[in-house]
Protein backbone atom coordinates (compact mmCIF):
# COMPACT_ATOMS: atom_id res chain seq x y z
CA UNK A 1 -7.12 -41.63 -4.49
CA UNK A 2 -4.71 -39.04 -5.81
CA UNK A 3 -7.38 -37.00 -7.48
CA UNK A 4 -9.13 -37.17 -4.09
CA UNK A 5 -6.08 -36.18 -2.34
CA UNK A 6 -5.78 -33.23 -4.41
CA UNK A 7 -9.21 -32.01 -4.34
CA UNK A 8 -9.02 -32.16 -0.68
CA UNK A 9 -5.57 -30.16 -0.24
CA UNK A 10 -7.16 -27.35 -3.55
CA UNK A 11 -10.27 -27.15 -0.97
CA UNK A 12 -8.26 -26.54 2.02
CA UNK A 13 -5.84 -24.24 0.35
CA UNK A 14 -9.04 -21.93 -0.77
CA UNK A 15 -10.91 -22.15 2.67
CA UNK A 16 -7.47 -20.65 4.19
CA UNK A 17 -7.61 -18.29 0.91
CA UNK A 18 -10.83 -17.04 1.63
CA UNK A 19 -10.61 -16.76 5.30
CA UNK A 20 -7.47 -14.05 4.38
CA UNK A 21 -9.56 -12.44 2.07
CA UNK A 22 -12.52 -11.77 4.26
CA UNK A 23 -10.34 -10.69 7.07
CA UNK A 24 -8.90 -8.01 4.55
CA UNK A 25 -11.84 -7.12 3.19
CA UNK A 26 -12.90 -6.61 6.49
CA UNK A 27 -10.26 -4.61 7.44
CA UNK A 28 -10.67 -2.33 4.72
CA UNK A 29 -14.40 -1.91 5.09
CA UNK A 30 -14.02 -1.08 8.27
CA UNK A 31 -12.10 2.15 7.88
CA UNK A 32 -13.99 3.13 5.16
CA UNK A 33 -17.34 3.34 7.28
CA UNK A 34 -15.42 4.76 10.36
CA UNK A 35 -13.64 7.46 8.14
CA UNK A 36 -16.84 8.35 6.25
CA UNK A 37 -18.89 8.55 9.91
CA UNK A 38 -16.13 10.62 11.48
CA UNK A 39 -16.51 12.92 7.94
CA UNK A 40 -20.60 12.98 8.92
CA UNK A 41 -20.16 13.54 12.50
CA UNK A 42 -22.03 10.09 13.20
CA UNK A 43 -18.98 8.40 14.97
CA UNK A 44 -20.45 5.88 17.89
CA UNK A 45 -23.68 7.00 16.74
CA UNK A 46 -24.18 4.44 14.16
CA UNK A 47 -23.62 0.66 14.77
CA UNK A 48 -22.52 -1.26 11.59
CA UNK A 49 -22.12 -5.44 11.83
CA UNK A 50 -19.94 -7.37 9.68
CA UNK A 51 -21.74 -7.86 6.80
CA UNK A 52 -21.91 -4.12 6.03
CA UNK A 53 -17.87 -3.66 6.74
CA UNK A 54 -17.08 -6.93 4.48
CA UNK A 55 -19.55 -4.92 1.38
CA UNK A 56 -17.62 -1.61 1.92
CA UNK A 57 -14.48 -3.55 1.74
CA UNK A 58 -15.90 -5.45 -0.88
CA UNK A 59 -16.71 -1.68 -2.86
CA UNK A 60 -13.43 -0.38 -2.29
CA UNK A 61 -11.62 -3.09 -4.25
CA UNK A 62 -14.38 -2.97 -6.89
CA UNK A 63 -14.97 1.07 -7.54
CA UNK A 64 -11.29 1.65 -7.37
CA UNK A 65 -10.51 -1.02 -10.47
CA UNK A 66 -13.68 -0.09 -12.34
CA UNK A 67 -12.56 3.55 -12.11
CA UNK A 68 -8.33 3.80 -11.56
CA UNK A 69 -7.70 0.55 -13.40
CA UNK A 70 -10.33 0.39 -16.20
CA UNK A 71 -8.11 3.03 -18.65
CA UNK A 72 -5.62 -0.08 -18.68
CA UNK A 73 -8.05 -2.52 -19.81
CA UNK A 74 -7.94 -1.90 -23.74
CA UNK A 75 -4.15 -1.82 -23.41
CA UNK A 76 -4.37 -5.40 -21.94
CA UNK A 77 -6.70 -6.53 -24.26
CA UNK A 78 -4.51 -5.15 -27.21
CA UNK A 79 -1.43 -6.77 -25.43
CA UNK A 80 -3.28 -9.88 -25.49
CA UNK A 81 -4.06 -10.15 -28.87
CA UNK A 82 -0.63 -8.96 -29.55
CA UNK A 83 1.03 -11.38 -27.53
CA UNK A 84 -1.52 -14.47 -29.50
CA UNK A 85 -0.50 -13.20 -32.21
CA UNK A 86 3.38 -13.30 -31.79
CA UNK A 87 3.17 -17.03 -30.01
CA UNK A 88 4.80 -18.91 -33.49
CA UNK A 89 7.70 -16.30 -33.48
CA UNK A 90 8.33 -16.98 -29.73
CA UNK A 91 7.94 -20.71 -29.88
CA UNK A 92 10.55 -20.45 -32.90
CA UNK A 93 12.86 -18.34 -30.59
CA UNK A 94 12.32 -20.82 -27.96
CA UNK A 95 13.19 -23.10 -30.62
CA UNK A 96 16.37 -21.60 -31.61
CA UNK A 97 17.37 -20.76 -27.54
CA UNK A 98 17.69 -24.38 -26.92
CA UNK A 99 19.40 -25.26 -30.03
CA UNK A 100 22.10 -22.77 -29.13
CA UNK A 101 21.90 -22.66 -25.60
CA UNK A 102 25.95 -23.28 -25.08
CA UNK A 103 26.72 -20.05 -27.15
CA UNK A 104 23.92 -17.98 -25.47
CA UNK A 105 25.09 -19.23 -21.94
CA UNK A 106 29.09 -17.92 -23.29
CA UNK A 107 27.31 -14.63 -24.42
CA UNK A 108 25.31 -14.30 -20.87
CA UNK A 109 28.52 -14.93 -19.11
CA UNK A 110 30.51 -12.67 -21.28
CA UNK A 111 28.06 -9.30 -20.06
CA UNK A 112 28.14 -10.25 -16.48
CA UNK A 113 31.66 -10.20 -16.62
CA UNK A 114 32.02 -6.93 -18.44
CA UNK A 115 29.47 -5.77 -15.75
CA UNK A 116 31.69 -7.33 -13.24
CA UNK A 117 34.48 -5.16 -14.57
CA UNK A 118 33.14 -1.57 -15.20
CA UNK A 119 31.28 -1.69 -11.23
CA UNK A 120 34.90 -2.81 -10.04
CA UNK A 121 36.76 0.60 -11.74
CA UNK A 122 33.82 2.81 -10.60
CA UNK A 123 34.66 4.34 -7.07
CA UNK A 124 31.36 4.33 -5.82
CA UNK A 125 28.70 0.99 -5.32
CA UNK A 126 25.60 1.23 -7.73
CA UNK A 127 23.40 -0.33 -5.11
CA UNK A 128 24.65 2.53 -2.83
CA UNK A 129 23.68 5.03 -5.36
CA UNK A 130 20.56 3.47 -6.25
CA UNK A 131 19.56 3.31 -2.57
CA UNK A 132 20.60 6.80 -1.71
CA UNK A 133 17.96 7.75 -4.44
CA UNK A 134 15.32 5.69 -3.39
CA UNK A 135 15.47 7.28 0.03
CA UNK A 136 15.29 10.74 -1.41
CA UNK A 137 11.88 9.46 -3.50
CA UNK A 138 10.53 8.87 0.43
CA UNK A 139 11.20 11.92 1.38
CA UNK A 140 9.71 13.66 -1.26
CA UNK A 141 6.47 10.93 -1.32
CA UNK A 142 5.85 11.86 2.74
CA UNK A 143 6.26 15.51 2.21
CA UNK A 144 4.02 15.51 -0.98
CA UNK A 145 1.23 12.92 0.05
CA UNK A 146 1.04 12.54 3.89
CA UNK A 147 0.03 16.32 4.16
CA UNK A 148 -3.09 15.75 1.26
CA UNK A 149 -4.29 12.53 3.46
CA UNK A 150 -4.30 14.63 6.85
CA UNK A 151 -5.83 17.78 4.80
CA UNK A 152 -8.78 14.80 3.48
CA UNK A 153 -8.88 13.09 7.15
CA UNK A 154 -9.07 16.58 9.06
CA UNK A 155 -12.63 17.32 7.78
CA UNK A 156 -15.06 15.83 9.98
CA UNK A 157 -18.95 16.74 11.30
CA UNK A 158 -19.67 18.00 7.95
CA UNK A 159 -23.49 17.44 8.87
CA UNK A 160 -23.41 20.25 12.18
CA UNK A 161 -20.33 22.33 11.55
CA UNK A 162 -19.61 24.80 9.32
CA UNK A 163 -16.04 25.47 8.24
CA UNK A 164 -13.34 26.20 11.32
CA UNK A 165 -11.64 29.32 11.22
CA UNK A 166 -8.32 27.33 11.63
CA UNK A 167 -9.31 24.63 8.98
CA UNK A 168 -6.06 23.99 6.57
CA UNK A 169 -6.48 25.33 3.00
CA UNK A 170 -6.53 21.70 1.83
CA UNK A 171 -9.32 20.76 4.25
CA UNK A 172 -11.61 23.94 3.10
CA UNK A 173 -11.37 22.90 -0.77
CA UNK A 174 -12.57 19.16 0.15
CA UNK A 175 -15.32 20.10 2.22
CA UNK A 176 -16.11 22.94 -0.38
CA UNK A 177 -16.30 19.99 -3.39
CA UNK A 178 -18.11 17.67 -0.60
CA UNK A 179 -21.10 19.99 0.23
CA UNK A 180 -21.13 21.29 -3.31
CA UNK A 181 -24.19 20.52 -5.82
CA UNK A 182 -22.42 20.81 -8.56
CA UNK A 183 -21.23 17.93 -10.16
CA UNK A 184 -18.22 18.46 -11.66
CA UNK A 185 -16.39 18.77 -7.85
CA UNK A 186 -17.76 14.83 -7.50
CA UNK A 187 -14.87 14.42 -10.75
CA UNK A 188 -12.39 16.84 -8.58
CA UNK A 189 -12.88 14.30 -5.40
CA UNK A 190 -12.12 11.25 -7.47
CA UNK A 191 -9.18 13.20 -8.86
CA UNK A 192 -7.72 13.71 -5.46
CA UNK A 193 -8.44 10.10 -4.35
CA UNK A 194 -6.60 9.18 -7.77
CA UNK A 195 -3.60 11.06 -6.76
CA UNK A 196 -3.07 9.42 -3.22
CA UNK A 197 -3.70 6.03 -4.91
CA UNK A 198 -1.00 7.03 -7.46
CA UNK A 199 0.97 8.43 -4.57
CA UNK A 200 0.86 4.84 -2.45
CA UNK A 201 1.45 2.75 -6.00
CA UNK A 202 4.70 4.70 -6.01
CA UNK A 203 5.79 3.81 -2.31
CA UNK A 204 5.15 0.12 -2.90
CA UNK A 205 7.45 0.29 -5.90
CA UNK A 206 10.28 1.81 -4.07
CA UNK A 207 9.39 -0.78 -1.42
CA UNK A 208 9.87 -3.81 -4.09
CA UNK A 209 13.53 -2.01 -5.67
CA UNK A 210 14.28 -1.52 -2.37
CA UNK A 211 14.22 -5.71 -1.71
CA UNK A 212 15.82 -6.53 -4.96
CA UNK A 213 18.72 -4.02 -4.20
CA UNK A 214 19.46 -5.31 -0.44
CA UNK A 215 19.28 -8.77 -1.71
CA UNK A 216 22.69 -9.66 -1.36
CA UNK A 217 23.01 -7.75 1.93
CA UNK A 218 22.46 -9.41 5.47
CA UNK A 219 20.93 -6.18 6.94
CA UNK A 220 18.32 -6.65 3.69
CA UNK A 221 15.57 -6.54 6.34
CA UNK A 222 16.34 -3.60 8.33
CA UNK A 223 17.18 -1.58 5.37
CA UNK A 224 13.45 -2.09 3.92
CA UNK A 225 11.67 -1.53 6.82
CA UNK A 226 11.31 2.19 6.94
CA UNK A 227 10.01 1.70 3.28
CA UNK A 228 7.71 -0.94 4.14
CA UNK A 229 6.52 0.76 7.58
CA UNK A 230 5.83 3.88 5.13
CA UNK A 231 3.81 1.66 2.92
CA UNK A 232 1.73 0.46 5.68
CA UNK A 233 0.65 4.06 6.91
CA UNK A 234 -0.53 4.87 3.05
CA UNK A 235 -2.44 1.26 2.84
CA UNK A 236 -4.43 2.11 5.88
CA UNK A 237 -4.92 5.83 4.83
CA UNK A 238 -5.96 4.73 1.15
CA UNK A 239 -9.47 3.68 2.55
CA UNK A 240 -9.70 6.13 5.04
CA UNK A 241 -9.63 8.72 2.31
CA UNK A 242 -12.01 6.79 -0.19
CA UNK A 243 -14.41 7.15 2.94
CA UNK A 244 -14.01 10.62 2.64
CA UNK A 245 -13.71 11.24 -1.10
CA UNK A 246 -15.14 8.80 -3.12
CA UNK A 247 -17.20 6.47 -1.45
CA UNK A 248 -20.95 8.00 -2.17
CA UNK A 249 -22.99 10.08 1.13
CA UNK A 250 -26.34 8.89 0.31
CA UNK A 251 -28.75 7.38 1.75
CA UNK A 252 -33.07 6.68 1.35
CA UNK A 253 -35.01 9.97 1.91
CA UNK A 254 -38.26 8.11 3.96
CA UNK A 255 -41.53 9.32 4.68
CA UNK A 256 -42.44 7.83 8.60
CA UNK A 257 -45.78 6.79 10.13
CA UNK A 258 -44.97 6.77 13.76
CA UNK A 259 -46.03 7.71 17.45
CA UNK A 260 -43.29 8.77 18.38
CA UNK A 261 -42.61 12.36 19.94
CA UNK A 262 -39.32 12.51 18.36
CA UNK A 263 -40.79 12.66 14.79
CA UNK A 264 -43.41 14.27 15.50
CA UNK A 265 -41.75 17.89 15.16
CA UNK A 266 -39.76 16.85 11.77
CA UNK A 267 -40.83 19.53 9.79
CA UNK A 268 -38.02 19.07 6.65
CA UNK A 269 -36.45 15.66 4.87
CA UNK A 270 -35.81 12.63 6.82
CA UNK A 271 -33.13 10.13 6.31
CA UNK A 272 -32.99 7.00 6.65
CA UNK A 273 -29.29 6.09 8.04
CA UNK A 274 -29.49 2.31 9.85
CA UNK A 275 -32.00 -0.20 10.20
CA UNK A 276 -32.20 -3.20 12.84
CA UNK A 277 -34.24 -5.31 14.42
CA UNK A 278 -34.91 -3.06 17.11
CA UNK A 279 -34.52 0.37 16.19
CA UNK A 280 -34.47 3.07 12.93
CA UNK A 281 -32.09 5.79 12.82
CA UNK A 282 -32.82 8.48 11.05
CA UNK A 283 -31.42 11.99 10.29
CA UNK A 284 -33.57 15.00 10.61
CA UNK A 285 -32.23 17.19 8.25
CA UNK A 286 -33.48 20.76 9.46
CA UNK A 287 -33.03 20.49 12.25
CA UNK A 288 -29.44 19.15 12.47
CA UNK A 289 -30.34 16.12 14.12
CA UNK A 290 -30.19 12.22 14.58
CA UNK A 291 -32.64 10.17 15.73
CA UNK A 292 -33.30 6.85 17.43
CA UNK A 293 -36.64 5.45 16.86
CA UNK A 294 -37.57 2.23 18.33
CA UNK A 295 -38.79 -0.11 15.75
CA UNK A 296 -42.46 -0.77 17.90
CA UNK A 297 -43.01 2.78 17.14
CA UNK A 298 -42.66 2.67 13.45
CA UNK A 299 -46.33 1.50 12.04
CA UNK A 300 -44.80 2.07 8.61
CA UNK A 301 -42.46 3.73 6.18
CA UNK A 302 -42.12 4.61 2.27
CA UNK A 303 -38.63 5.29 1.03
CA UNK A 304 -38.09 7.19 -2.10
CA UNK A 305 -34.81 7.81 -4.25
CA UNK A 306 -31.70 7.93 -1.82
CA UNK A 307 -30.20 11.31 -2.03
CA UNK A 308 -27.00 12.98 -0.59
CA UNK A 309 -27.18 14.09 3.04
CA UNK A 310 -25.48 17.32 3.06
CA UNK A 311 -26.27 18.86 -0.91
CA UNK A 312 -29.53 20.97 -1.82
């Protein structure tokens, strides 16, 4: 009955598990696709369901620890070994701990209270300090990071417009990589993306010394908050600007049998941009255009390599 019991509470405790991590991949995937539309200029043009915003959620999590995580993976497999191989020195530490564990406990004491004494003949509180410095990280994370983010998030309807007049330099240089064909800017937007990531790693760090250093304060909650309220603007921004920067603008290049009067003037490359049950949307790619097709119109359709919208 108890292994029962247990089986039943493990399976309950991973439905709830999953059900969190749907709702966050969910989340996620569903400012990537509106950040990448808004970049396209295909905002409330496009209708996505859930499935596609749980894969882009799903994508974010997976391209950015196969490509921003993966240079860590040979150190982690080297500490592993290294750590196997230093298990009989530890376990004879361990060992030796608990044979001695009176004098280490007098030697534990014996630094807190020297601690103890040289923070009671300073004229100033550590934590204080510490915190003062912490702040002045913020600062310098929101005026070094927010601005990039709004410079990535500023360039939208990259399909129609060209460049505004009034367009920030940061803005020009992304859209200049983004409509590029050569490849090397693809490693310059991943760059960028890599910077904001490091950028947001660093705010959640300063959110987590923040917590340890109020933990013997009652206003521990109130002090944090700015910190964490700062870390939830740059975890909603970080997929925003994957949508813009790293998260690939391709899609099928199709060749249409149809009736229909819309396609009947497409002259250049089609696109193939959403498919449902009733209708295909395609992009028209001479003319600047997107088109709705009902699906009793299309008689049939070849697809060849997908291809980036907005590159020669």
């Amino acid at each position: 009955m108890d292994l029962i019991k247990g089986i039943a509470l493990f399976l309950g405790w991973l439905s709830g598990s999953l059900a969190g991590i749907a709702a966050i991949l969910y989340s996620f995937g569903y400012l990537v696709a509106r950040a990448q539309l808004n970049l396209l200029g295909l905002q409330g043009l496009v209708a996505q369901d859930a499935d596609y915003f749980l894969q882009e959620g799903a994508k974010f999590f997976v391209v950015g620890a196969a490509d921003y995580l993966s240079p860590l993976f040979p150190w982690l497999y080297f500490a592993g070994w290294l750590l196997l191989a230093a298990l009989p020195l530890l376990a004879l530490l361990g060992w030796l701990a608990a044979s001695r564990r009176q004098a280490l406990l007098e030697v534990r004491d014996r630094f807190l209270m020297r601690g103890a004494h040289v923070a009671e003949r300073l004229p100033w509180s550590w934590r204080k300090l510490a915190f003062a410095i912490l702040v002045l990280v913020l600062l310098l994370r929101l005026t070094t990071h927010l601005n990039p983010f709004v410079d990535v998030l500023a360039v939208a309807d990259i399909l129609y417009a060209a460049p505004l007049s009034g367009e920030s330099r940061g803005s020009a240089e992304v859209r200049q990589w983004l409509t590029s064909s050569d490849r090397a800017d693809l490693v310059l937007l991943k760059g960028r993306f890599g910077e904001l990531l490091r950028g947001a790693a660093e705010v959640a760090l300063v959110v987590v010394a923040v917590w340890y250093l109020g933990a013997a304060s009652p206003w521990r909650l109130w002090l944090a908050l700015p910190f964490m309220l700062v870390l939830v603007v740059y975890t909603l921004l970080l997929p925003m600007a994957y949508g813009v920067l790293v998260r690939p603008n391709e899609y099928p290049q199709v060749t249409v049998s149809s009736d229909s009067p819309l396609l009947t003037g497409v002259r250049g490359e089609l696109f193939l941009l959403r498919k449902t049950g009733d209708e295909f949307v395609f992009w028209d790619k001479a003319a600047r255009r997107v088109l709705w097709v009902p699906a009793a119109q299309v008689s049939g359709l070849s697809a060849r390599a997908s291809r980036l919208l907005f590159k020669e």
